[in-house]
C-alpha atoms as a PDB file:
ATOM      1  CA  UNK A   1     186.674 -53.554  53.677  1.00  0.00           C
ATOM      2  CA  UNK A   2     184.494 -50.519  54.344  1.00  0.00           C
ATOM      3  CA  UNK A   3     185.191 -47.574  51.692  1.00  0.00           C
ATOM      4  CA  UNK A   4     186.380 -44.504  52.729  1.00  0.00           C
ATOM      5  CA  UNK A   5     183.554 -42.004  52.547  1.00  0.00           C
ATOM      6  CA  UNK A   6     183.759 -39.522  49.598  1.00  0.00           C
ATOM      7  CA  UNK A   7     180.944 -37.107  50.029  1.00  0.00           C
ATOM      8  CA  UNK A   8     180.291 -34.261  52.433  1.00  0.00           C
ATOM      9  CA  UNK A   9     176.949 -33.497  53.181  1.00  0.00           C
ATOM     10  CA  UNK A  10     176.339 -30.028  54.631  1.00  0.00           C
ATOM     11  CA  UNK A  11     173.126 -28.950  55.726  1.00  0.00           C
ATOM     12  CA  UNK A  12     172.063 -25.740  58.362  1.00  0.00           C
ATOM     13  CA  UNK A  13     169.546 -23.461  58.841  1.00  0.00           C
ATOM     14  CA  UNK A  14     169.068 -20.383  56.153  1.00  0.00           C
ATOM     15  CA  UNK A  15     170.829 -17.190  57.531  1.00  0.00           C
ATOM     16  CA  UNK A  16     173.649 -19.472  59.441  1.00  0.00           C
ATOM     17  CA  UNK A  17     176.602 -18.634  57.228  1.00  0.00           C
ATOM     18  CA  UNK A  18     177.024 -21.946  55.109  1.00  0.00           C
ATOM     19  CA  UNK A  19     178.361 -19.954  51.899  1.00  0.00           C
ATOM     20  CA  UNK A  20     180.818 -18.181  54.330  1.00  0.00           C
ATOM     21  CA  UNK A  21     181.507 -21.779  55.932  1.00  0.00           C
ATOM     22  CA  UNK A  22     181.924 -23.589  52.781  1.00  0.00           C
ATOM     23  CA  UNK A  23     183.832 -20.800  51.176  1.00  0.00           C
ATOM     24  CA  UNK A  24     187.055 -20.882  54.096  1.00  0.00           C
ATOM     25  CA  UNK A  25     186.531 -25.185  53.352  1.00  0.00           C
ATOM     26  CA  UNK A  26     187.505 -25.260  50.217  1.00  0.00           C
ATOM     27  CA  UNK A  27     190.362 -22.558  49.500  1.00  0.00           C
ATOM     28  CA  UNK A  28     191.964 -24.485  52.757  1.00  0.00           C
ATOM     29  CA  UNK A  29     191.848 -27.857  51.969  1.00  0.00           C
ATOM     30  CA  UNK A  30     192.412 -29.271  48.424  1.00  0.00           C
ATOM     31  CA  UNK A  31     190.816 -32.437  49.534  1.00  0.00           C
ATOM     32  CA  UNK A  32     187.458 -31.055  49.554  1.00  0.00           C
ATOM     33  CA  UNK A  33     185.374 -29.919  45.975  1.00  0.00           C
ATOM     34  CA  UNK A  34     182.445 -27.982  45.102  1.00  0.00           C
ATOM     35  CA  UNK A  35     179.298 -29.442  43.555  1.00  0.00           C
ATOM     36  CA  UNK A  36     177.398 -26.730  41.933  1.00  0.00           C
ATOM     37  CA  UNK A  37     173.961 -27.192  42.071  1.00  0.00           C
ATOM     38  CA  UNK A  38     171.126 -26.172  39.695  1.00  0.00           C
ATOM     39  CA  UNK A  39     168.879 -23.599  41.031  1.00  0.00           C
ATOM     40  CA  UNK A  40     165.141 -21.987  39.265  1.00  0.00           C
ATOM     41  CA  UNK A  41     165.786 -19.286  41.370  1.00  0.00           C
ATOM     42  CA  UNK A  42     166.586 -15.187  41.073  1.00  0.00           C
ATOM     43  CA  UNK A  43     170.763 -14.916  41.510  1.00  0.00           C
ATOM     44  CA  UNK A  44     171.394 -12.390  44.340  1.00  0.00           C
ATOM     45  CA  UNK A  45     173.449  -9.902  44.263  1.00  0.00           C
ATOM     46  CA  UNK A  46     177.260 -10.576  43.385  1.00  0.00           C
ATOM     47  CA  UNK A  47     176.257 -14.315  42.680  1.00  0.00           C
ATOM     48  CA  UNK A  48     177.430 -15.777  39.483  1.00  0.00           C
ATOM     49  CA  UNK A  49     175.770 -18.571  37.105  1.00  0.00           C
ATOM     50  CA  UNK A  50     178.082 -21.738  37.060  1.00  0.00           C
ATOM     51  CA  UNK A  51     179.908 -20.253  40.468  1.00  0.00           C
ATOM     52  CA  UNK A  52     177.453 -20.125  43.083  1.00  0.00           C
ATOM     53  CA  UNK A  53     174.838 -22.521  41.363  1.00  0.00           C
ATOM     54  CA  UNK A  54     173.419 -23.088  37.704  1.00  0.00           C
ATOM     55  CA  UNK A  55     170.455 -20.804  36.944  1.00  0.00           C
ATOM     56  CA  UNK A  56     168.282 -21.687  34.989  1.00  0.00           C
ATOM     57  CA  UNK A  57     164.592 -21.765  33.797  1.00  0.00           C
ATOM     58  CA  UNK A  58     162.343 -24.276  35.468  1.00  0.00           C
ATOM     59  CA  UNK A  59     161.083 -25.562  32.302  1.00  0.00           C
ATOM     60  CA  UNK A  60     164.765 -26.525  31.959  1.00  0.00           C
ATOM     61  CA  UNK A  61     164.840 -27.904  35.128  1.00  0.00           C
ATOM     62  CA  UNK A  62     162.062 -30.521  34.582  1.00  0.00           C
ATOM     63  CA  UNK A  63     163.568 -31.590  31.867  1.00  0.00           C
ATOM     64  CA  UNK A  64     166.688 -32.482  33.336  1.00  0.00           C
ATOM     65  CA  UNK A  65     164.597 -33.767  35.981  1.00  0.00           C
ATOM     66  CA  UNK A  66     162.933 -36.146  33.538  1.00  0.00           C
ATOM     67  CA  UNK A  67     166.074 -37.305  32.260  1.00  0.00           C
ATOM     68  CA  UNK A  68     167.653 -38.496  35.810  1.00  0.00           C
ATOM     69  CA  UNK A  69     170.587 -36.084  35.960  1.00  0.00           C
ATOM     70  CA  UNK A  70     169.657 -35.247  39.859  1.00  0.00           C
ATOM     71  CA  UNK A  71     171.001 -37.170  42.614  1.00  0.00           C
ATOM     72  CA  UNK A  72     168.639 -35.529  44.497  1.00  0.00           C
ATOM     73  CA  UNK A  73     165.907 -32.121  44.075  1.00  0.00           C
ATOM     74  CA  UNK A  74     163.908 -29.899  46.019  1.00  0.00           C
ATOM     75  CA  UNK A  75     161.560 -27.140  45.622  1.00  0.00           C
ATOM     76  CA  UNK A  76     161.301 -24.808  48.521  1.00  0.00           C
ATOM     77  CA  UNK A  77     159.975 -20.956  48.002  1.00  0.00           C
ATOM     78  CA  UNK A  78     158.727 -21.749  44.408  1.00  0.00           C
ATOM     79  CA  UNK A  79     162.152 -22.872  43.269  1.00  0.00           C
ATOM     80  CA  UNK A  80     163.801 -25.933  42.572  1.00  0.00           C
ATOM     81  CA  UNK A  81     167.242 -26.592  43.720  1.00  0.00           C
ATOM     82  CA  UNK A  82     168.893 -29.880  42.545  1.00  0.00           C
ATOM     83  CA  UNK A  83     172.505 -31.593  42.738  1.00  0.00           C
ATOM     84  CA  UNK A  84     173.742 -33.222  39.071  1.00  0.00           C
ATOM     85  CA  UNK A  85     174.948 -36.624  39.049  1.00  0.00           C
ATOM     86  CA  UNK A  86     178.004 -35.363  36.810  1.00  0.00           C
ATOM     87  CA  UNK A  87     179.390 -33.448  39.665  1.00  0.00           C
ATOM     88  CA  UNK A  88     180.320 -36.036  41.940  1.00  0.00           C
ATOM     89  CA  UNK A  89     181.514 -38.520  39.344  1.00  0.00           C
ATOM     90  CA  UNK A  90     183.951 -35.811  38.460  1.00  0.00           C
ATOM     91  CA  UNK A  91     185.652 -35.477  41.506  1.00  0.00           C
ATOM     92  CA  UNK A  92     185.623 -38.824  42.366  1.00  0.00           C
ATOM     93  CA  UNK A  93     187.872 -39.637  39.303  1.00  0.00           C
ATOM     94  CA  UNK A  94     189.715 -36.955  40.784  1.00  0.00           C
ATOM     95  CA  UNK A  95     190.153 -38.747  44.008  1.00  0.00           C
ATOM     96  CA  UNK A  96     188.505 -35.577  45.610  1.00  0.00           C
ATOM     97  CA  UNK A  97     185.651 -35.301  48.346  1.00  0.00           C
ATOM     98  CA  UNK A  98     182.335 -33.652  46.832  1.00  0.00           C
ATOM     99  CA  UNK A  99     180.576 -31.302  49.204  1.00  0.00           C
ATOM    100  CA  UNK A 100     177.164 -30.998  49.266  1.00  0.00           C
ATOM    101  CA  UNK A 101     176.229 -28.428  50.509  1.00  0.00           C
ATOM    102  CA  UNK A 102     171.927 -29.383  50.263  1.00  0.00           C
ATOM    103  CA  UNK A 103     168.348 -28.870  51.936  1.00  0.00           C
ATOM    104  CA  UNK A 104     167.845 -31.127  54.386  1.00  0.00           C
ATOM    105  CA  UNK A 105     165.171 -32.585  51.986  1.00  0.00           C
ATOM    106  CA  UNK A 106     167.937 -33.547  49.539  1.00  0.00           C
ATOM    107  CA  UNK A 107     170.420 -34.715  52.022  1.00  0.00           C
ATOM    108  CA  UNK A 108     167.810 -37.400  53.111  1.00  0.00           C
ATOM    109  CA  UNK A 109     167.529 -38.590  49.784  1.00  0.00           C
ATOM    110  CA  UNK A 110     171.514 -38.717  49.743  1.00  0.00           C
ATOM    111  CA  UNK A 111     171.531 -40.805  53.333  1.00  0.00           C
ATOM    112  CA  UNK A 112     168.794 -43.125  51.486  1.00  0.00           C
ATOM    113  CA  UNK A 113     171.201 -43.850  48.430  1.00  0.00           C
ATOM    114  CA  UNK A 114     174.339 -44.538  50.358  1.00  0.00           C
ATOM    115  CA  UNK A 115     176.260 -44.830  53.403  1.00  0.00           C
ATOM    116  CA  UNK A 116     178.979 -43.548  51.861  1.00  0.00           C
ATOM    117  CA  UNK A 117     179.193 -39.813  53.405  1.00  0.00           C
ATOM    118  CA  UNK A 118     179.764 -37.899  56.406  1.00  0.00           C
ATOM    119  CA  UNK A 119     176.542 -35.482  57.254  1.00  0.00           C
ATOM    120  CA  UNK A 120     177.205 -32.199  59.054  1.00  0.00           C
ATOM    121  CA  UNK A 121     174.318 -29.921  60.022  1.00  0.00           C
ATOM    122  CA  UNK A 122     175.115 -25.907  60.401  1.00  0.00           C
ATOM    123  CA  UNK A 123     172.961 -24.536  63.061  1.00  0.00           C
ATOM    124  CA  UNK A 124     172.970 -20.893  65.113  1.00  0.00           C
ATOM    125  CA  UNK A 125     172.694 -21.112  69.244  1.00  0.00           C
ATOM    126  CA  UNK A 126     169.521 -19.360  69.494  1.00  0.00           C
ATOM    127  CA  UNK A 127     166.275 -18.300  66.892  1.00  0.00           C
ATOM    128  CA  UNK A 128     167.019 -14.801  67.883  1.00  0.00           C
ATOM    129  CA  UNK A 129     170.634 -14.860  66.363  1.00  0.00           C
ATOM    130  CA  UNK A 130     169.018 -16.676  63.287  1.00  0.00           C
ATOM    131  CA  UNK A 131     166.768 -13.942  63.073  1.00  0.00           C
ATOM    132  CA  UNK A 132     168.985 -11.071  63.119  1.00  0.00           C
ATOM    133  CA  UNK A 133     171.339 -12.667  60.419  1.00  0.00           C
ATOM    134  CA  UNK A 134     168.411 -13.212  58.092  1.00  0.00           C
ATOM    135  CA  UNK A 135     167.333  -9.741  58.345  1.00  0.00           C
ATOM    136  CA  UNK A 136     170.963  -8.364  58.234  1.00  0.00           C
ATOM    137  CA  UNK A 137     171.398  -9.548  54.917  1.00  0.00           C
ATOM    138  CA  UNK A 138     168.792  -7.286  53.294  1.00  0.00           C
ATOM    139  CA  UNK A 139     168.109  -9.651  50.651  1.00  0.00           C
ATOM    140  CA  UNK A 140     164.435 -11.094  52.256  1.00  0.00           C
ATOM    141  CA  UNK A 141     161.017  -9.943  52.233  1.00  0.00           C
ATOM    142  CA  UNK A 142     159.237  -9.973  55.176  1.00  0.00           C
ATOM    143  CA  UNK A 143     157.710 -12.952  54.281  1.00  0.00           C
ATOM    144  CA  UNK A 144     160.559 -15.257  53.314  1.00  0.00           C
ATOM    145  CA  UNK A 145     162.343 -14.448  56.539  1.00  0.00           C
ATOM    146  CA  UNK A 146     159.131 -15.488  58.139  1.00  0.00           C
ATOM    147  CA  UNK A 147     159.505 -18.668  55.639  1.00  0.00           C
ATOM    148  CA  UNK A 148     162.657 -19.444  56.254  1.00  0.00           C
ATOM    149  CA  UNK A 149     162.100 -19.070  60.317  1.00  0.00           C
ATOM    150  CA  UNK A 150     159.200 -21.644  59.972  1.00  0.00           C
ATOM    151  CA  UNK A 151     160.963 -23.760  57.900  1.00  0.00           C
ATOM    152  CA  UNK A 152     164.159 -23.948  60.133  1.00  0.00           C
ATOM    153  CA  UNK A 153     162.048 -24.672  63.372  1.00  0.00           C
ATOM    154  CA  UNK A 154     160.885 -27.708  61.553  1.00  0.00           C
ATOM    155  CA  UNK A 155     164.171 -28.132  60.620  1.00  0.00           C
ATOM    156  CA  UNK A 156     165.314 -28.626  63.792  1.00  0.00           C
ATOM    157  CA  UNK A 157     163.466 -32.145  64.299  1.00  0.00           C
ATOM    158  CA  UNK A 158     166.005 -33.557  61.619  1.00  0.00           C
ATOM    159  CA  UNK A 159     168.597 -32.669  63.159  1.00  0.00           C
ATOM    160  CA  UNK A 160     169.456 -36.032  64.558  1.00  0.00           C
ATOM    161  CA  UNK A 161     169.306 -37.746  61.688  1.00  0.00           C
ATOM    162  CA  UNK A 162     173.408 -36.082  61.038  1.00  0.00           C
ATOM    163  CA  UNK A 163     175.991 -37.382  62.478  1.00  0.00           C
ATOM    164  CA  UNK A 164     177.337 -34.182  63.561  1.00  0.00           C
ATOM    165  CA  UNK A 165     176.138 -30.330  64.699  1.00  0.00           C
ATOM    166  CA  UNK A 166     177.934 -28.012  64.562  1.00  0.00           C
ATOM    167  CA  UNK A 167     176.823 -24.147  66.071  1.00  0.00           C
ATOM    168  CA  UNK A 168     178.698 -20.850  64.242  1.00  0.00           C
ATOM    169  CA  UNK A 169     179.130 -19.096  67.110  1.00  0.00           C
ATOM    170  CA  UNK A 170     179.961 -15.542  66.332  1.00  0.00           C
ATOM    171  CA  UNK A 171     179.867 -15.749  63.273  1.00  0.00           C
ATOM    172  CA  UNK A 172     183.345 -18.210  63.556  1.00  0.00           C
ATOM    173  CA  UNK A 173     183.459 -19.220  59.936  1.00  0.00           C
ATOM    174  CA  UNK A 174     187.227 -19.895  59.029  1.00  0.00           C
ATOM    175  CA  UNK A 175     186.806 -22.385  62.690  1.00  0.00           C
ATOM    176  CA  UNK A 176     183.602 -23.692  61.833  1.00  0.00           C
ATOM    177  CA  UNK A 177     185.232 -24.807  58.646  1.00  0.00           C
ATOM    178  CA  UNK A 178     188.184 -26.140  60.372  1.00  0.00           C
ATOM    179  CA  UNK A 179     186.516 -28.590  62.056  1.00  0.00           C
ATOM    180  CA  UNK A 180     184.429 -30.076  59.383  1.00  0.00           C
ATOM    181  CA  UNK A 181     187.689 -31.071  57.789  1.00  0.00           C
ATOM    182  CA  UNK A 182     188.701 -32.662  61.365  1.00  0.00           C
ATOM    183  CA  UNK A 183     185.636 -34.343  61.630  1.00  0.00           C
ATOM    184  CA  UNK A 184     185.524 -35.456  58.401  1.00  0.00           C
ATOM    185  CA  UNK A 185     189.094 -37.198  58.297  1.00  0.00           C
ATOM    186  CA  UNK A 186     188.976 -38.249  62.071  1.00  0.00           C
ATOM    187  CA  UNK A 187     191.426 -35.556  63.109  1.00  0.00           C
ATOM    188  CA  UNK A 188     191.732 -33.868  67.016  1.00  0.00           C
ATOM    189  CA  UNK A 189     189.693 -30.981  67.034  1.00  0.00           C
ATOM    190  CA  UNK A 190     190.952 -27.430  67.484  1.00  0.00           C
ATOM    191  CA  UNK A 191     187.689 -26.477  68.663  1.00  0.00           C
ATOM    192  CA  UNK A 192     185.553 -28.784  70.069  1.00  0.00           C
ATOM    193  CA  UNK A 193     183.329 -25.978  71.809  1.00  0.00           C
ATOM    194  CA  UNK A 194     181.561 -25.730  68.212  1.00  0.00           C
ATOM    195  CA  UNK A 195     180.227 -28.866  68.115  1.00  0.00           C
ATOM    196  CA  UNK A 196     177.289 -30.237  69.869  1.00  0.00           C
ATOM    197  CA  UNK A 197     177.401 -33.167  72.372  1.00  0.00           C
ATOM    198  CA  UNK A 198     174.177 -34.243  72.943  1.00  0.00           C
ATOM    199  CA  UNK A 199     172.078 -33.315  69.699  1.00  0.00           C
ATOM    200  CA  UNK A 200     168.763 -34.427  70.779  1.00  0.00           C
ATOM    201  CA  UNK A 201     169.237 -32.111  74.216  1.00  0.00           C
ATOM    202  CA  UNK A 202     170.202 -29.509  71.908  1.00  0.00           C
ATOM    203  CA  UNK A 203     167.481 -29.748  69.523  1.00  0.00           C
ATOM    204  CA  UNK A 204     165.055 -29.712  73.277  1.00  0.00           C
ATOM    205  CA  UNK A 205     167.077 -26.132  74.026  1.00  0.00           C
ATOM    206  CA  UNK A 206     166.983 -24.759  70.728  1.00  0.00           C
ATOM    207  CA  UNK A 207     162.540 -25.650  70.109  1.00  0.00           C
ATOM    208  CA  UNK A 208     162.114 -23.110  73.934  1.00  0.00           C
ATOM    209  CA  UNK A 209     164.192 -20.081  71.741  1.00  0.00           C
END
């Protein structure tokens, strides 16, 4: 008998409104739980430690590393970013669904370790859009947005490795969020205009932006 999955994995491009996504997920459906992850990393504004993610030093981070407490880790900007073992086994004696909400670094590691998940991938309809929402935020440099634009163009090659795409138009978070919970429990979709068809035509349409 094939198990019922019990992780999420959520994955998009910086700038695309995962937070906001995740956010309308879980105060709607009970089914669904956080796993906080452990960042090295600044907080931004109106974050919170042990909320948003764990902060703490790197030193403390390698030693954690060293002990195995990561299901998976990644270091992108100079920072690590890593999901604990502890959080999943938590909810799963809770009978809930963790949500991963990871780098698509770490959520290849997570595919490698199991089959036991459904993957979603968060992605905007055009580099332009992406753009503007990165710089909208006022929380970049110059040079990260130009990071994080380079880093979601080769992004875009994995995204066929999910099983689904899904595009935020407009900024559509509460829908967005919607139908990762239809997806995720085999449900009729309210809005099947958000998620992509044919992912590797998309990913062909998306590389010309």
């Amino acid at each position: 008998m094939t198990e019922k999955p019990n992780l999420l994995i959520l994955s998009g491009f910086a700038g695309v409104g995962k937070d906001t996504v995740l956010n309308h997920l879980l105060s709607n459906d009970a089914r669904f739980a956080p796993s906080i992850s452990f960042s090295t990393r600044t907080p931004r504004p109106k974050e919170i430690d042990g909320v948003d993610y764990y902060f703490i030093t790197r030193d403390a981070f390698e030693a954690k590393l060293k002990r195995g407490d990561f299901l998976e880790h990644t270091e992108f900007c100079g920072n690590y970013y890593g999901t604990p073992r502890s959080e999943i086994e938590r909810n799963a004696k809770l009978g809930r669904i963790t949500v991963l909400e990871i780098e698509t670094d770490g959520a290849t590691q997570v595919m490698e370790l199991t089959d036991n998940y459904v993957s979603i991938f968060l992605a905007m309809e055009n580099f332009e859009t992406l753009e503007a929402r990165l710089r909208g935020r006022a929380t970049e440099t110059e040079e990260s947005i130009r990071m994080r634009l380079a880093k979601a163009r080769k992004e875009l090659l994995l995204l066929p490795r999910y099983q689904h795409v899904l595009v935020n138009y407009n900024n559509r978070a509460a829908d967005v969020a919607k139908t990762i919970s239809q997806l995720f429990f085999n449900e009729p979709l309210s809005y099947p205009e958000l998620c992509v068809s044919d992912i590797e035509e998309f990913v062909q349409t998306l590389s010309k932006t």
